[in-house]
Each structure stands twice: as structure tokens, then as C-alpha cells.
C-alpha atoms as a PDB file:
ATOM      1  CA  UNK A   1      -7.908  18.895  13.288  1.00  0.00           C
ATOM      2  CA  UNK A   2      -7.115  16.183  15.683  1.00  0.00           C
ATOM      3  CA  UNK A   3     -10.337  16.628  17.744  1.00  0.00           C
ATOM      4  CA  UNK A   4     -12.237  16.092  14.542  1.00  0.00           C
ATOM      5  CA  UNK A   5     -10.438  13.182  13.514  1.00  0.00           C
ATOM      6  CA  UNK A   6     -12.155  11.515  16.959  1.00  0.00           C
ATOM      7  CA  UNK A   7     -15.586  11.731  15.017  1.00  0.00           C
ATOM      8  CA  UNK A   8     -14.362   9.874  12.118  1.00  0.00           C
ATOM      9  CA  UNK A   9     -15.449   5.908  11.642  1.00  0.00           C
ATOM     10  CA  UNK A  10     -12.763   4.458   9.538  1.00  0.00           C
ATOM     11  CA  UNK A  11     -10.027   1.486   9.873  1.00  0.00           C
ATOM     12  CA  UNK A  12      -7.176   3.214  10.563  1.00  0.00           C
ATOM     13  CA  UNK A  13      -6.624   6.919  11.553  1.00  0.00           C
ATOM     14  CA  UNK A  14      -2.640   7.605  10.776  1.00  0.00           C
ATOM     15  CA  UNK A  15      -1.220  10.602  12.650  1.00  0.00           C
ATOM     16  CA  UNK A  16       1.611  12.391  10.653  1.00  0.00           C
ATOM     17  CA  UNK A  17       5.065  13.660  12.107  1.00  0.00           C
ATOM     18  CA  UNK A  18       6.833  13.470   9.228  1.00  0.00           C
ATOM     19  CA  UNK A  19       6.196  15.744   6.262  1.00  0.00           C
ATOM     20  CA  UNK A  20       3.245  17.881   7.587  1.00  0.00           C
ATOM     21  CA  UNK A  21       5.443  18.782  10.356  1.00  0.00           C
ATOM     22  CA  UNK A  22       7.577  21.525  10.464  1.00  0.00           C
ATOM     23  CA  UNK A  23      11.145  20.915  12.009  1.00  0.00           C
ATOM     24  CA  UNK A  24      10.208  23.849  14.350  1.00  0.00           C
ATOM     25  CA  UNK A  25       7.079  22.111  15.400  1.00  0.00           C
ATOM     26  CA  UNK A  26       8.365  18.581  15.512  1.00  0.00           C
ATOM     27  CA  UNK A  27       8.534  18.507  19.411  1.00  0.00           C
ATOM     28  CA  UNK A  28       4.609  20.799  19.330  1.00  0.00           C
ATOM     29  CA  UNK A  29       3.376  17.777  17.550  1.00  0.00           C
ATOM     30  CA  UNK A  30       4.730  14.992  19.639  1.00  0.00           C
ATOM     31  CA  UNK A  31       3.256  16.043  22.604  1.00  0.00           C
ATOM     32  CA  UNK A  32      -0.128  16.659  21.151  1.00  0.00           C
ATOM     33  CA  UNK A  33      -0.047  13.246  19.495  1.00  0.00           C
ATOM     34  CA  UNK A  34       0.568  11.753  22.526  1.00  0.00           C
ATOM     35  CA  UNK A  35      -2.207  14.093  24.790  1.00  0.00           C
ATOM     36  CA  UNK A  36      -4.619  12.572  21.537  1.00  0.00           C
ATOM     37  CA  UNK A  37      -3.888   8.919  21.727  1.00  0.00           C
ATOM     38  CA  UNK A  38      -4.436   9.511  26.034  1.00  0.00           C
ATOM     39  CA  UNK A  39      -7.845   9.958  25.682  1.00  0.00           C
ATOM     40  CA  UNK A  40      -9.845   7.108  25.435  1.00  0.00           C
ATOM     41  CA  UNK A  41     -10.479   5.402  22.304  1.00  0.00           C
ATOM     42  CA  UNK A  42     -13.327   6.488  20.697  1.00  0.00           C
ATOM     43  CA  UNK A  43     -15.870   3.457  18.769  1.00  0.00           C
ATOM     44  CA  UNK A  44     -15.371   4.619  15.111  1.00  0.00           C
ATOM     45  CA  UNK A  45     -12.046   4.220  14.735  1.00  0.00           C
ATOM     46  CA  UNK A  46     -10.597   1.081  15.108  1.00  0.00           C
ATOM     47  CA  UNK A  47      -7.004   1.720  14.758  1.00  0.00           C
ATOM     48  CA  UNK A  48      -4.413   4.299  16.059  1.00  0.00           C
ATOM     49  CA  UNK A  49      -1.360   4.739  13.947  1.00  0.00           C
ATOM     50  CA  UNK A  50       1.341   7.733  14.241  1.00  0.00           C
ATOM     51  CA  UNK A  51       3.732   8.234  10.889  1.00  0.00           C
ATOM     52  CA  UNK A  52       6.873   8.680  12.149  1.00  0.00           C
ATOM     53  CA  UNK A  53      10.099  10.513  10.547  1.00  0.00           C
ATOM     54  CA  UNK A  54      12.050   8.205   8.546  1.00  0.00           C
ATOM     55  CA  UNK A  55      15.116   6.586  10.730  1.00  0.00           C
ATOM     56  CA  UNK A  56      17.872   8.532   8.651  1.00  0.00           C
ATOM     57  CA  UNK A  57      16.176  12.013   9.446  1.00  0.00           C
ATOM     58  CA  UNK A  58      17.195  12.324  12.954  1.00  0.00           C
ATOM     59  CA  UNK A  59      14.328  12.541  14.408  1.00  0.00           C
ATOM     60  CA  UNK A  60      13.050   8.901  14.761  1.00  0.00           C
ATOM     61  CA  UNK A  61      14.067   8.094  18.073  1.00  0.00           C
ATOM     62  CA  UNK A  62      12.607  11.428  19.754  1.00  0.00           C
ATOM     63  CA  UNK A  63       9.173  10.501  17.711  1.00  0.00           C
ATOM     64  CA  UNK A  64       9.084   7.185  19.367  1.00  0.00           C
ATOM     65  CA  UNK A  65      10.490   8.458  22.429  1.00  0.00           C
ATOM     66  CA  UNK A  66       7.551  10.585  22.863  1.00  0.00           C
ATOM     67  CA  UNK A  67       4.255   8.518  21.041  1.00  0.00           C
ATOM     68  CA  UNK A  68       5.061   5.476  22.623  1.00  0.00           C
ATOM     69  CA  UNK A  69       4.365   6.523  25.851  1.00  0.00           C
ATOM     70  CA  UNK A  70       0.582   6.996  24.934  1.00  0.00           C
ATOM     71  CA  UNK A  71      -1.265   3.969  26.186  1.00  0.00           C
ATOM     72  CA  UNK A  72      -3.788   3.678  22.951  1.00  0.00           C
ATOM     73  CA  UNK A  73      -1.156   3.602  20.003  1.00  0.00           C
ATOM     74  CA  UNK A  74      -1.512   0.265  17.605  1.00  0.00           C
ATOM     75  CA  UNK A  75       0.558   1.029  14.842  1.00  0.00           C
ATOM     76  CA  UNK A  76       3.245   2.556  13.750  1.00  0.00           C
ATOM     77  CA  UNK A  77       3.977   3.610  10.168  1.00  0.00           C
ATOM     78  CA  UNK A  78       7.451   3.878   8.805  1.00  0.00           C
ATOM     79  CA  UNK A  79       8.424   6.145   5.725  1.00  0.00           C
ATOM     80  CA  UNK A  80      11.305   5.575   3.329  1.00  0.00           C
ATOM     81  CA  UNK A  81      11.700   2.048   4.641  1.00  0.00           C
ATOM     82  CA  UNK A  82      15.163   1.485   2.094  1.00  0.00           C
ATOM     83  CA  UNK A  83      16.795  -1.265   4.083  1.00  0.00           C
ATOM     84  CA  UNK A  84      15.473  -4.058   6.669  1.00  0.00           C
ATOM     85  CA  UNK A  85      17.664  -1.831   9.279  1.00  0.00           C
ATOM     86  CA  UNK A  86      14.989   0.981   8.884  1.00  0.00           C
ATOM     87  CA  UNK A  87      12.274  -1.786  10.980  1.00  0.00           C
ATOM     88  CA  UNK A  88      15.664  -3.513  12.910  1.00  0.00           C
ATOM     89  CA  UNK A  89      16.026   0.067  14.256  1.00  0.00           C
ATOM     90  CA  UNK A  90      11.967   0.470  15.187  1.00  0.00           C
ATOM     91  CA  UNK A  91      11.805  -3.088  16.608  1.00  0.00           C
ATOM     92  CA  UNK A  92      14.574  -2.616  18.842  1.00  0.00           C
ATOM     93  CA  UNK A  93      13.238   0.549  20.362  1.00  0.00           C
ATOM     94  CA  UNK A  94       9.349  -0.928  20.785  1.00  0.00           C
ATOM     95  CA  UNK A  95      11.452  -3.921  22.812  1.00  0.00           C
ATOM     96  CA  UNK A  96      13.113  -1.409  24.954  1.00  0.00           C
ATOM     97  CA  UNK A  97      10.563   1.004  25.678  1.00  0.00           C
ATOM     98  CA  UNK A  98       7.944  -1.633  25.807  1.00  0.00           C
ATOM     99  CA  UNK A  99       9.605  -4.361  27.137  1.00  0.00           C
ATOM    100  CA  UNK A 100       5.791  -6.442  28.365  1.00  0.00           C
ATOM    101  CA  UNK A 101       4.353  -5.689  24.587  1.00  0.00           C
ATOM    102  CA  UNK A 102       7.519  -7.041  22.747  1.00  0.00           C
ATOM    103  CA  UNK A 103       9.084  -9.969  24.345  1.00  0.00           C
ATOM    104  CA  UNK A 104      11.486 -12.562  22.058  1.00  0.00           C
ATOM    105  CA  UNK A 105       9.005 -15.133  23.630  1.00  0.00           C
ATOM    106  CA  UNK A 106       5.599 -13.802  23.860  1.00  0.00           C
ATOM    107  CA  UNK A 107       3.212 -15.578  26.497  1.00  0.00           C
ATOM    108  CA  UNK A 108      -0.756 -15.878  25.652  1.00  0.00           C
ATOM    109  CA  UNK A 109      -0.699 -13.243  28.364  1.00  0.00           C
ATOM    110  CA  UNK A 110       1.195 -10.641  26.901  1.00  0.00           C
ATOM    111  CA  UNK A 111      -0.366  -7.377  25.759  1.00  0.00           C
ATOM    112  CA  UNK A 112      -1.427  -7.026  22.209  1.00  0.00           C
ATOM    113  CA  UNK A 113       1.951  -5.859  20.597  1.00  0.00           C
ATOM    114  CA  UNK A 114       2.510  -2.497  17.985  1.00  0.00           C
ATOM    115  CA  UNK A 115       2.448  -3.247  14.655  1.00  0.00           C
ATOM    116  CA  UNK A 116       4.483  -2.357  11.935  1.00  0.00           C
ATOM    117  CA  UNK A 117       3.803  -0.402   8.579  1.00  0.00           C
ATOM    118  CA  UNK A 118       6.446   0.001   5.765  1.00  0.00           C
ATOM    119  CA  UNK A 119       6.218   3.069   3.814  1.00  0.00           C
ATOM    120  CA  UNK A 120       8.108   1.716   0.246  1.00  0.00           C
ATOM    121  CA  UNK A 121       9.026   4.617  -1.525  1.00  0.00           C
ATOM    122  CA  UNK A 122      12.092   3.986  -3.506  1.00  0.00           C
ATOM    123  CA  UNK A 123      13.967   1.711  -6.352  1.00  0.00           C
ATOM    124  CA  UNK A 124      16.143   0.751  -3.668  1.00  0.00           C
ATOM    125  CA  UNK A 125      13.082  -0.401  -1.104  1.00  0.00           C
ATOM    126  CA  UNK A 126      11.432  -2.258  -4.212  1.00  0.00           C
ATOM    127  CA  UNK A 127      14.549  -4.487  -4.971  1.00  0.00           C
ATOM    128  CA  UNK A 128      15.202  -5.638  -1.745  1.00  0.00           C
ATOM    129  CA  UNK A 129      11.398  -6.428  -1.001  1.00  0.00           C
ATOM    130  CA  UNK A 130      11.781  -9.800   0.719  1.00  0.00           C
ATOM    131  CA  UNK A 131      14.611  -8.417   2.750  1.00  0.00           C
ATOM    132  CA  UNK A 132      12.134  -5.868   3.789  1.00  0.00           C
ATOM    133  CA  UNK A 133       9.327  -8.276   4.883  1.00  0.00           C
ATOM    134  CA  UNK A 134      11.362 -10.381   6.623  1.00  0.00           C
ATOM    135  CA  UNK A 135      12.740  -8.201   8.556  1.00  0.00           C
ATOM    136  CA  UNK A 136      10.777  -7.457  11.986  1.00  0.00           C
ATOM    137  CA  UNK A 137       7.939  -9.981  13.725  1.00  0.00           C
ATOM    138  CA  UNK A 138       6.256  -6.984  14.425  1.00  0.00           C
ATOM    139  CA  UNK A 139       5.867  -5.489  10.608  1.00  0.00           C
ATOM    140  CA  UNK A 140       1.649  -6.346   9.438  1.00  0.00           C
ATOM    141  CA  UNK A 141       1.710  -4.085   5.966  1.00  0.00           C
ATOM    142  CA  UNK A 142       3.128  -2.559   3.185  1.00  0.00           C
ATOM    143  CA  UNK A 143       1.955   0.815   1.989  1.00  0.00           C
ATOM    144  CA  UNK A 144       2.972   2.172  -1.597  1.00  0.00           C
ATOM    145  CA  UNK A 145       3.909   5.981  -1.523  1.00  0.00           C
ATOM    146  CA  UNK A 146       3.447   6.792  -5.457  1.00  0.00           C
ATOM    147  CA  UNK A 147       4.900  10.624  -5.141  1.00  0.00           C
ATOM    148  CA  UNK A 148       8.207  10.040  -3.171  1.00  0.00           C
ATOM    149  CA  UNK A 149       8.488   6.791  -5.608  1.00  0.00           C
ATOM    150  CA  UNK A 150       8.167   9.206  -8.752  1.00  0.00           C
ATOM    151  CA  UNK A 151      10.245  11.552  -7.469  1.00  0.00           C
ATOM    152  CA  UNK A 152      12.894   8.530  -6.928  1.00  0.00           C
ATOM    153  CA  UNK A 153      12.731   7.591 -10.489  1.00  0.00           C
ATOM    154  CA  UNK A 154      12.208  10.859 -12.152  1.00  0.00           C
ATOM    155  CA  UNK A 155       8.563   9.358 -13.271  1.00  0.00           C
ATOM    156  CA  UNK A 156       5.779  11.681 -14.238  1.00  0.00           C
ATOM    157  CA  UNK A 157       2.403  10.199 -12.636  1.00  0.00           C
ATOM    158  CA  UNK A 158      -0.384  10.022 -15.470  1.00  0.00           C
ATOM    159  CA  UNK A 159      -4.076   8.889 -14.985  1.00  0.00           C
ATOM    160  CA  UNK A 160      -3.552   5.221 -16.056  1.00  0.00           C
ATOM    161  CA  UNK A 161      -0.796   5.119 -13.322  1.00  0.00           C
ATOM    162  CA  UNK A 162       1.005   2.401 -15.735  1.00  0.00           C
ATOM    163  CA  UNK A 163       4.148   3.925 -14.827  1.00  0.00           C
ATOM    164  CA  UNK A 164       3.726   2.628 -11.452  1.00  0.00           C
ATOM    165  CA  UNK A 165       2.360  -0.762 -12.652  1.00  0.00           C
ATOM    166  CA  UNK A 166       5.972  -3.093 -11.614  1.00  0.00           C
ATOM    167  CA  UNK A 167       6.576  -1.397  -7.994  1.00  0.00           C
ATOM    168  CA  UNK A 168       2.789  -1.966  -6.914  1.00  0.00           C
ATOM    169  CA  UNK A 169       2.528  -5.826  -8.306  1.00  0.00           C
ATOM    170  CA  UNK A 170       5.830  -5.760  -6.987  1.00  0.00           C
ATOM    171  CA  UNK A 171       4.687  -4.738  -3.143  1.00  0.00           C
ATOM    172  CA  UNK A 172       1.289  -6.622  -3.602  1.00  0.00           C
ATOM    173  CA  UNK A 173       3.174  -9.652  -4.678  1.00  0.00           C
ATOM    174  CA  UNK A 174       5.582 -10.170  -2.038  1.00  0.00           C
ATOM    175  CA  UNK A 175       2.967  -8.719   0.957  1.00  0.00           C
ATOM    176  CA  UNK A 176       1.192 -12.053   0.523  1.00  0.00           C
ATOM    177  CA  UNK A 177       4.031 -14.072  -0.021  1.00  0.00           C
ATOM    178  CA  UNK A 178       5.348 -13.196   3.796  1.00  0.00           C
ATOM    179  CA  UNK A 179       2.079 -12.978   5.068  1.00  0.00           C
ATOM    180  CA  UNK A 180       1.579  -9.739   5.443  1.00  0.00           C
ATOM    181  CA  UNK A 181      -2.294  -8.740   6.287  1.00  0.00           C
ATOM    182  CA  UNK A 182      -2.605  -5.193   5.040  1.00  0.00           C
ATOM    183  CA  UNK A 183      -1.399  -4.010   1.806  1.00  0.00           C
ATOM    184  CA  UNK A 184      -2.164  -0.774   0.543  1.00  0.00           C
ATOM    185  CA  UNK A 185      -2.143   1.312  -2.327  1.00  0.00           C
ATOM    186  CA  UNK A 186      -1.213   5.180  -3.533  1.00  0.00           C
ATOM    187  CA  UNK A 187      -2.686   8.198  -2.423  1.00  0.00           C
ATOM    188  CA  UNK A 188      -5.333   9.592  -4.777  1.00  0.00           C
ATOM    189  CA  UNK A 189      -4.764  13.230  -4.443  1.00  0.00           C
ATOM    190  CA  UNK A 190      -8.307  14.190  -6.937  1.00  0.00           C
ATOM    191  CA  UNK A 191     -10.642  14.183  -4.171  1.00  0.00           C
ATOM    192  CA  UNK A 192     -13.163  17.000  -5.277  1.00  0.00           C
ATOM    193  CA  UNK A 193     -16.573  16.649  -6.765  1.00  0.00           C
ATOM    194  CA  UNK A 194     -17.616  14.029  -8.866  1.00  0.00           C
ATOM    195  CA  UNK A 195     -14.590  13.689 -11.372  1.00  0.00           C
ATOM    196  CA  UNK A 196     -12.782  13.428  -8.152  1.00  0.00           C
ATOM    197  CA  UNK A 197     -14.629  10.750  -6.836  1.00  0.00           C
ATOM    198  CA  UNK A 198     -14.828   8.731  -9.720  1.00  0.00           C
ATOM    199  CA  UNK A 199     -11.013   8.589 -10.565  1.00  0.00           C
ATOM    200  CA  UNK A 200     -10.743   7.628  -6.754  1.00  0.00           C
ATOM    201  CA  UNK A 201     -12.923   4.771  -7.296  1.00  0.00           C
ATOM    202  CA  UNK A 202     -11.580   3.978 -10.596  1.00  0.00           C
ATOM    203  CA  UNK A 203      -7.894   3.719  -8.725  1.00  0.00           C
ATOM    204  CA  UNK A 204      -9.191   1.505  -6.395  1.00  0.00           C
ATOM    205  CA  UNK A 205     -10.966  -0.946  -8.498  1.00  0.00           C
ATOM    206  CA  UNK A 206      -7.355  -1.003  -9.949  1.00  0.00           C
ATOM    207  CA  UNK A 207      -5.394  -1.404  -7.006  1.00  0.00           C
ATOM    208  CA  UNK A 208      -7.876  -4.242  -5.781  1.00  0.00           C
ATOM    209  CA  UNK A 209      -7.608  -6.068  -9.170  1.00  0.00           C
ATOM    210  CA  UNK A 210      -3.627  -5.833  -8.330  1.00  0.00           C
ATOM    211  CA  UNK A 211      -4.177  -7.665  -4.843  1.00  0.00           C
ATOM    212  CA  UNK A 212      -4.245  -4.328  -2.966  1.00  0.00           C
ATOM    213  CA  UNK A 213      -6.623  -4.618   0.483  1.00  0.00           C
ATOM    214  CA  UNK A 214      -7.060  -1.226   1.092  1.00  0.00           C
ATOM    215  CA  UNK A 215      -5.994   2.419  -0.330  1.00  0.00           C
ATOM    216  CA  UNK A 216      -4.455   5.955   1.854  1.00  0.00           C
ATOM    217  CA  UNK A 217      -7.123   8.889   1.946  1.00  0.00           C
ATOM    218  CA  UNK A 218      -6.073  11.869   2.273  1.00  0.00           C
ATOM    219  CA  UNK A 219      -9.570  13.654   2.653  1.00  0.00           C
ATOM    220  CA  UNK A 220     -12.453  11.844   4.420  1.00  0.00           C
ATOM    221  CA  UNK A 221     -14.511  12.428   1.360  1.00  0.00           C
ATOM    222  CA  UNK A 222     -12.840  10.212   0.573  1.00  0.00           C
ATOM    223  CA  UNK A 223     -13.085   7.081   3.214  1.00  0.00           C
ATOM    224  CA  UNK A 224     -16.885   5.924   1.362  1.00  0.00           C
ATOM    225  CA  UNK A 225     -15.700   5.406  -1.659  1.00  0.00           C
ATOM    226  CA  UNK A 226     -12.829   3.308  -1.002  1.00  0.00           C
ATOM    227  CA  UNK A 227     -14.846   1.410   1.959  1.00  0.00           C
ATOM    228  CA  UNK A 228     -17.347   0.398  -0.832  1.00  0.00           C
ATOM    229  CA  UNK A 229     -14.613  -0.852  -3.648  1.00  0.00           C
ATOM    230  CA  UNK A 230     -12.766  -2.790  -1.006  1.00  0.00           C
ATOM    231  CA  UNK A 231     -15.833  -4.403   1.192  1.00  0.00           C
ATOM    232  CA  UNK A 232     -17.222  -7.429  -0.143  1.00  0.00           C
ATOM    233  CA  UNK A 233     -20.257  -7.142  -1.865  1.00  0.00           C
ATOM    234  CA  UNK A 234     -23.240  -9.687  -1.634  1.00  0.00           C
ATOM    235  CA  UNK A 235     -23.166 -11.273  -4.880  1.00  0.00           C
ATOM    236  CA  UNK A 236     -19.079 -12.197  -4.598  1.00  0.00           C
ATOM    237  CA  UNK A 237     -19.918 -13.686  -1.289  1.00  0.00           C
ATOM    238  CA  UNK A 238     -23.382 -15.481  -2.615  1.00  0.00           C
ATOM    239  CA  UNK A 239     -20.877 -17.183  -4.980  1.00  0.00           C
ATOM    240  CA  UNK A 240     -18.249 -18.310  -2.749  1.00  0.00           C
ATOM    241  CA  UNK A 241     -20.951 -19.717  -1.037  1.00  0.00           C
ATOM    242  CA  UNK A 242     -22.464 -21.710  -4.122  1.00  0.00           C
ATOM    243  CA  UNK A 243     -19.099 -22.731  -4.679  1.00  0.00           C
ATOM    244  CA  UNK A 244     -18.537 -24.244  -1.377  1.00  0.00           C
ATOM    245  CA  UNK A 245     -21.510 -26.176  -1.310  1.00  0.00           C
ATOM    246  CA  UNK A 246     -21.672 -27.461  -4.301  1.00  0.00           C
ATOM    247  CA  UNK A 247     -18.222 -28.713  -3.666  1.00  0.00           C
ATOM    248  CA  UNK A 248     -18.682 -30.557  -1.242  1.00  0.00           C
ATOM    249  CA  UNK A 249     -21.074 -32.251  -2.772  1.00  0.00           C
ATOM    250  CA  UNK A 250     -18.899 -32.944  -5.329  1.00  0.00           C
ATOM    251  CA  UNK A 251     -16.079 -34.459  -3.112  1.00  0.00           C
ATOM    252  CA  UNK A 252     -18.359 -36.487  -1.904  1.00  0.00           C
ATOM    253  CA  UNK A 253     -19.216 -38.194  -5.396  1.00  0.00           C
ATOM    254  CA  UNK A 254     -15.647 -38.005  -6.254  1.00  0.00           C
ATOM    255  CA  UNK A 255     -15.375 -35.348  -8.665  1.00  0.00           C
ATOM    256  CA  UNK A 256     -12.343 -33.060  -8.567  1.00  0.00           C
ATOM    257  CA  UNK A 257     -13.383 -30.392 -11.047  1.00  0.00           C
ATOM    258  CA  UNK A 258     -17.288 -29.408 -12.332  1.00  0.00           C
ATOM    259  CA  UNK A 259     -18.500 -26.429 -13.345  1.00  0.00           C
ATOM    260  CA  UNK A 260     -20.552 -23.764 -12.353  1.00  0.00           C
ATOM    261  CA  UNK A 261     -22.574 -21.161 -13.956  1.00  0.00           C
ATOM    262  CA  UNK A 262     -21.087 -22.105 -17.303  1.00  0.00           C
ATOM    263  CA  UNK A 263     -17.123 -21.917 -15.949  1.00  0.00           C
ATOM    264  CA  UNK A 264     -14.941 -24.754 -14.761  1.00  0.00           C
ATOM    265  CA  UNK A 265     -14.138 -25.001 -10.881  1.00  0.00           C
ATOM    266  CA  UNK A 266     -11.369 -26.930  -9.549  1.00  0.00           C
ATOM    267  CA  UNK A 267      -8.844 -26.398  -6.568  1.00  0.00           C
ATOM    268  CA  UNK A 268      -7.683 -23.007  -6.588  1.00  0.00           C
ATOM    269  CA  UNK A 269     -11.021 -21.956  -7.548  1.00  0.00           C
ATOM    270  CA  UNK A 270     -12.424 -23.331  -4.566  1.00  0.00           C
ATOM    271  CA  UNK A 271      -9.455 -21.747  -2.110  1.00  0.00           C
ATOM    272  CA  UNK A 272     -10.477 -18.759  -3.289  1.00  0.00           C
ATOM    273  CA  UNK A 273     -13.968 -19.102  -2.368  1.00  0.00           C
ATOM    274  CA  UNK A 274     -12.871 -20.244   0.754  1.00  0.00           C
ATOM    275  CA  UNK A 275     -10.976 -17.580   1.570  1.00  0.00           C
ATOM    276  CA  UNK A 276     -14.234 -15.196   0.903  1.00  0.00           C
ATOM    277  CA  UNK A 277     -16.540 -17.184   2.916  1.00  0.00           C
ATOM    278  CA  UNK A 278     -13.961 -17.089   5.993  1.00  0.00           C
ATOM    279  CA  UNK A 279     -13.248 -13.186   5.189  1.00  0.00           C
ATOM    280  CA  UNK A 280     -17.002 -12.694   5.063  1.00  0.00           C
ATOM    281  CA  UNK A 281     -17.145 -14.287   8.379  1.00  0.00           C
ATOM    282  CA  UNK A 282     -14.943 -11.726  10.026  1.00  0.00           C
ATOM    283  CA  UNK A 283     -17.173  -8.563   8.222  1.00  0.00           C
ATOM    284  CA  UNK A 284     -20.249  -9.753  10.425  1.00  0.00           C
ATOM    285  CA  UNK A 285     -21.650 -11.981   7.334  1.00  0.00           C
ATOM    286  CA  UNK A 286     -24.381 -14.094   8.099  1.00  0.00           C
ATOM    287  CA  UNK A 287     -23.146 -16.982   6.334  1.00  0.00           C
ATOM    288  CA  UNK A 288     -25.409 -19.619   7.937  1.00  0.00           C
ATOM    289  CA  UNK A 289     -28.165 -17.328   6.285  1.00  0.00           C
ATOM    290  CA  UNK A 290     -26.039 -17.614   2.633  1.00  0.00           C
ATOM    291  CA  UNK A 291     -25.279 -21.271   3.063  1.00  0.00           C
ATOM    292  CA  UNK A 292     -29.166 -21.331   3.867  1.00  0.00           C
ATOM    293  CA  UNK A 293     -30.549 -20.160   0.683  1.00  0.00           C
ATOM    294  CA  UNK A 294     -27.867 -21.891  -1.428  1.00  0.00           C
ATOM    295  CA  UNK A 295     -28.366 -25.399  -0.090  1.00  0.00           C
ATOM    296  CA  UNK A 296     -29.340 -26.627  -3.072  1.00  0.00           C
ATOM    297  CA  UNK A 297     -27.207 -25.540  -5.213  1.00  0.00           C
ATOM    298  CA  UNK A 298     -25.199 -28.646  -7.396  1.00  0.00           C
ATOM    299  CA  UNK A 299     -22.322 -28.772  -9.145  1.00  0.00           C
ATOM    300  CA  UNK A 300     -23.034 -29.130 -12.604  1.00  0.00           C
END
């Protein structure tokens, strides 16, 4: 299983410790993970992450212990985060085991340092959110685990996942209000034929509507689907574009809002198209090509 995992070509590949491990294999795993993340990296992947136990099971510290020894790790993910001392406790060991990767005062020189991923999982982790996000330099994401959530709150999951609806606007919410680059939604756990795939997609679209980035797969059957819903697709990018042009045009005659296509566009319309052109940019976009064929394009 973890030799396949090498041929997969996906953002993030997240190696578990925690619940698919055994106690009696806890130590068995740790020393594979780490004979894994040894090798070199491999092109389709383009991040590393080990879940760890949670801090209160006891095992935390030998997890780290052992993975952070392995030269290609880039993130660590961190279940049942309750209580900002869940990711005090994990920032204090990356700054003693990894002293050059974790300074107080990082240089332009130093290394490239571990990231962060908070599993929220609880009533408890959901009120005290900011608390949570505040509390390591190191932390990049939020991921929402649905099951361990429902099981907190005695919830039975349904298909319109409504029951869920507060904690995830909840996480999505205050992940962008701290900054946070990755937030990501449930685990879909239909992932067989095409009833499968098509709820998975249909949980996406939702989570992305919710301010979601990115979803957990549990199958890589699943990777496609969720690559599509959350890539950028031509025509939302051919619009930011349109919008940015013919904005500028308009600043330049004075006009603060116009419309477009029909709809009125003013300020935060324009941030948001913005922020698609510049995300676009970082996908491999050819946005000179876009701005190109839009440069006539007026605001009307």
C-alpha cells in the first residue's frame, strides 16, 4: 500500500498512524513511514503529510519522535485538535527536534518549515475556533472530520449533510479569517460506481459553495472528481478576466460601479475577480493569452 501510493499524482498524500493503526503495530508503522518519506520524492505528489495520534492518546510524542526524522515530510496533520495546547504541544516539539526548520526568528535562509493541519472534530474544537487558529505560526489548514464530529454530537449523517451545515461554515469561516490557505471538507465515504461518484461530486460542489478549497479522499477513485470540482474552470477565469479589464477601463473614466453581462460590478466584485486571475496564475494559466482575447471587452 505505501509503494503504490508513490504512483499516485495528487496534492497531498496523508500517511495515517492514528486510527488505521493498531496499538500493537504503532511502532511497525513508524518506522515504515519514516523508511517511505526516505526515499526520494517522487513528481506526482506534491506533498508529504503523516496523521499523527491525537496529543491526549499517548502516543504523539513517539509518532513525531520517529516521522520527523525523515528528511521529505511537509506536513503534519493533527486529529482531535480540542484546545490551542493540542498545536502548542506539536510546535514545541518541531522547534526542538528541528531546531534550523523552526526558529522564533526565521532568516530568508532557513529551510522550508512543517506545516500544520488541524483535524476539528468536536463541539468543543468548533467553539473555540479562533483560539485554535491562532494558536501555532506553523498551522496552514483546517480539515473537517464529519464522523468523529457526529459521533461528538450524537448526529446521524444524512445525504443533504444539513446536520453538519454550522460546524463546516463555521471552520470555512474562520480558516479565511486567520489566513489559513487550505481548508478542507468531510470524507465522502460512497466511492463506488457511478452513484458513488456523483454524490462525491455533488458534496464537493457543496463544500466549495461553503468556501471549502479542497475535500479528504479516501479512495483514489476518488482524487478526479474532486480535482475537477475544485480546479478552476475556463469560463470562471475568462470572466475574471473580462472583469478586470473592463475595470480598468472604467477607473480610468471614473466610474466606480458598471455592469457586465446584464449584472452590476463594483468593489468586491472586482476583488473577487482578482483573486481568480492571481489564483489562475499560480495553476499555470496563461493569462496574457485570456487578457489577449478579452482586450476589448468594456464595461457597460
Amino acid at each position: 500500500m505505501l509503494t503504490k501510493s508513490r504512483g499516485l499524482n495528487v496534492d497531498c498524500v496523508a500517511y495515517d498512524l492514528e486510527d488505521s493503526v493498531t496499538p500493537g503495530k504503532k511502532a511497525e508503522a513508524r518506522s515504515n513511514l519514516r523508511s517511505l518519506l526516505e526515499q526520494p520524492r517522487v513528481e506526482g505528489i506534491r506533498e508529504q503529510a503523516v496523521r499523527i495520534n491525537s496529543v491526549d492518546s499517548g502516543y504523539a510524542l513517539d509518532d513525531l519522535t520517529e516521522v520527523l526524522k525523515a528528511p521529505h515530510i511537509d506536513s503534519i496533520v493533527i486529529p482531535k485538535v480540542n484546545s490551542p495546547s493540542d498545536l502548542h504541544f506539536v510546535t514545541d516539539i518541531l522547534r526542538h527536534i528541528l531546531p534550523d526548520r523552526h526558529s522564533p526568528s526565521p532568516s530568508p535562509d532557513t529551510p522550508p518549515s512543517i506545516s500544520l493541519i488541524a483535524l476539528i472534530e468536536s463541539a468543543r474544537s468548533i467553539t473555540d475556533l479562533p483560539s485554535i487558529c491562532r494558536a501555532s505560526p506553523y498551522l496552514s489548514g483546517l480539515i473537517f472530520a464529519a464522523e468523529d464530529f457526529a459521533l461528538d454530537l450524537s448526529l446521524i449523517r444524512t445525504p443533504s449533510l444539513r446536520e453538519f451545515l454550522f460546524a463546516r461554515s463555521s471552520i470555512a469561516t474562520c480558516a479565511r479569517a486567520f489566513n489559513l490557505p487550505s481548508t478542507i471538507d468531510l470524507v465522502c465515504t460512497s466511492y463506488k460506481g457511478d452513484e458513488g461518484l456523483a454524490m462525491l461530486e455533488e458534496e464537493a460542489r457543496d463544500g466549495k459553495r461553503l468556501g471549502f478549497n479542497g475535500k479528504q479522499c479516501i479512495h483514489p477513485t476518488q482524487v478526479d472528481v474532486c480535482e475537477r470540482v475544485f480546479a478552476l474552470e475556463h469560463e470562471e477565469v475568462d470572466w475574471a478576466v473580462r472583469v478586470v479589464i473592463a475595470d480598468e477601463k472604467a477607473d480610468r473614466a471614473g466610474r466606480g460601479a458598471w455592469t457586465l453581462d446584464g449584472k452590476m460590478i463594483d468593489v468586491p466584485v472586482v476583488g473577487k475577480a482578482k483573486a481568480i486571475v492571481a489564483k489562475a496564475e499560480r495553476c499555470g494559466f496563461e493569462i496574457g493569452a485570456v487578457r489577449e482575447r478579452w482586450k476589448d471587452q468594456e464595461p457597460e
